[in-house]
Protein backbone atom coordinates (compact mmCIF):
# COMPACT_ATOMS: atom_id res chain seq x y z
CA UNK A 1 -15.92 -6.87 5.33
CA UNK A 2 -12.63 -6.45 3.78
CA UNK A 3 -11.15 -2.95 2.94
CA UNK A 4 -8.60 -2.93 -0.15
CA UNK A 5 -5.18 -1.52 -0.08
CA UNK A 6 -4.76 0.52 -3.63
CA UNK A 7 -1.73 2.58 -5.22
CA UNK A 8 -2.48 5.96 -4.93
CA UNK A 9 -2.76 8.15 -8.03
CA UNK A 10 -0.03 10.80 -6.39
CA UNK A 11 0.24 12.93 -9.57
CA UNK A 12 -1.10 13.29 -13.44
CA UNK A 13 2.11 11.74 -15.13
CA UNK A 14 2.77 8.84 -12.72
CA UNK A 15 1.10 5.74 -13.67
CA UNK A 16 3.17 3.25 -11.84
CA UNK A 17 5.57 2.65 -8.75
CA UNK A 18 7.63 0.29 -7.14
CA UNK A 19 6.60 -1.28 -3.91
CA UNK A 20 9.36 -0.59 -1.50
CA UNK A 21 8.60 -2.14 1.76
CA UNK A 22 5.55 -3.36 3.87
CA UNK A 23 5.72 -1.46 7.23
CA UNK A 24 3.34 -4.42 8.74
CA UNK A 25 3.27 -7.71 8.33
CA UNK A 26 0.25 -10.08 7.59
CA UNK A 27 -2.18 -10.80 10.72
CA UNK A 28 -0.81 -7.46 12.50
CA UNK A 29 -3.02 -5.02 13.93
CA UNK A 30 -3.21 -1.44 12.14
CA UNK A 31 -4.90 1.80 12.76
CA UNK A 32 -6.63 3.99 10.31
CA UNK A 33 -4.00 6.92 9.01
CA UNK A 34 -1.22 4.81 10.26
CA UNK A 35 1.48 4.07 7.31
CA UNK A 36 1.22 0.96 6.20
CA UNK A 37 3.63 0.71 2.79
CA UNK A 38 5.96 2.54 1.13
CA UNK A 39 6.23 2.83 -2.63
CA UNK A 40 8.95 4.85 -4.37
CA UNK A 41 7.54 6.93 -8.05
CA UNK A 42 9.85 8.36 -10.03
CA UNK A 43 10.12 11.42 -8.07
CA UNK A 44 10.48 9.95 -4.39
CA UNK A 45 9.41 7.19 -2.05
CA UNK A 46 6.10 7.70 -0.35
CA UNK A 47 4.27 6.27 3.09
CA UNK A 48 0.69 4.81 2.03
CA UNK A 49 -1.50 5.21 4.91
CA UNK A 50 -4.08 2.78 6.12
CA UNK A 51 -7.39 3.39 4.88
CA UNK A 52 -9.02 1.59 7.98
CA UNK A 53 -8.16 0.01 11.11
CA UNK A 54 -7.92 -3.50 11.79
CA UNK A 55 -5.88 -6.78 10.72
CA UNK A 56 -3.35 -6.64 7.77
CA UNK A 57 -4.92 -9.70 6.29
CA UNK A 58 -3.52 -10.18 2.93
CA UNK A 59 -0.12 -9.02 0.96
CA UNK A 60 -1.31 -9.26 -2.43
CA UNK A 61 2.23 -7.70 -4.32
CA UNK A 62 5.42 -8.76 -3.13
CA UNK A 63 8.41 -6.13 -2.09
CA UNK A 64 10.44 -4.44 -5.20
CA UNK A 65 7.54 -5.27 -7.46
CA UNK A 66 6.14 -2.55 -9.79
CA UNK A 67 2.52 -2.15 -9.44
CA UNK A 68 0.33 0.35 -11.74
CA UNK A 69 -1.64 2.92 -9.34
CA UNK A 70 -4.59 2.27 -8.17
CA UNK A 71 -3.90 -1.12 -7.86
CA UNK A 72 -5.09 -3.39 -5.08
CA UNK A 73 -2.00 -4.44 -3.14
CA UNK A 74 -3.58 -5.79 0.07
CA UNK A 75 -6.43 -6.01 2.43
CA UNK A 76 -7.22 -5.20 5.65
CA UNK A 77 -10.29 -6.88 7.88
């Protein structure tokens, strides 16, 4: 079963950020808590942990694209 990827809501007045960089690539190996993105709001850029361990199966959102949060931006089998 696959485990989305989502934008997290980091504050009440940010709605949206700007994905920066993936720190893994698709079909590597991950660990739960390990960062897996970074996306920059308008205050800073920010590590997104992984919400499980296993394969980085799918990049859904490209780098330097500006996703709204909660978003899903990947999965993880």
């Amino acid at each position: 079963m696959a485990t989305n990827i989502y934008v997290p809501q980091w504050g009440m007045g940010v709605t949206e950020g700007r994905l920066v960089k993936w720190l893994k690539a698709e079909g590597e190996s991950i660990n739960e808590g390990e960062p897996i993105v970074e996306i920059e709001t308008a205050k800073a850029v920010q590590e997104v942990e992984s919400p499980a361990s296993g394969t980085l199966t799918k990049i859904l959102v490209k780098e330097d694209t500006v996703v709204p949060v909660r978003e899903v931006i990947g999965e993880i089998e």
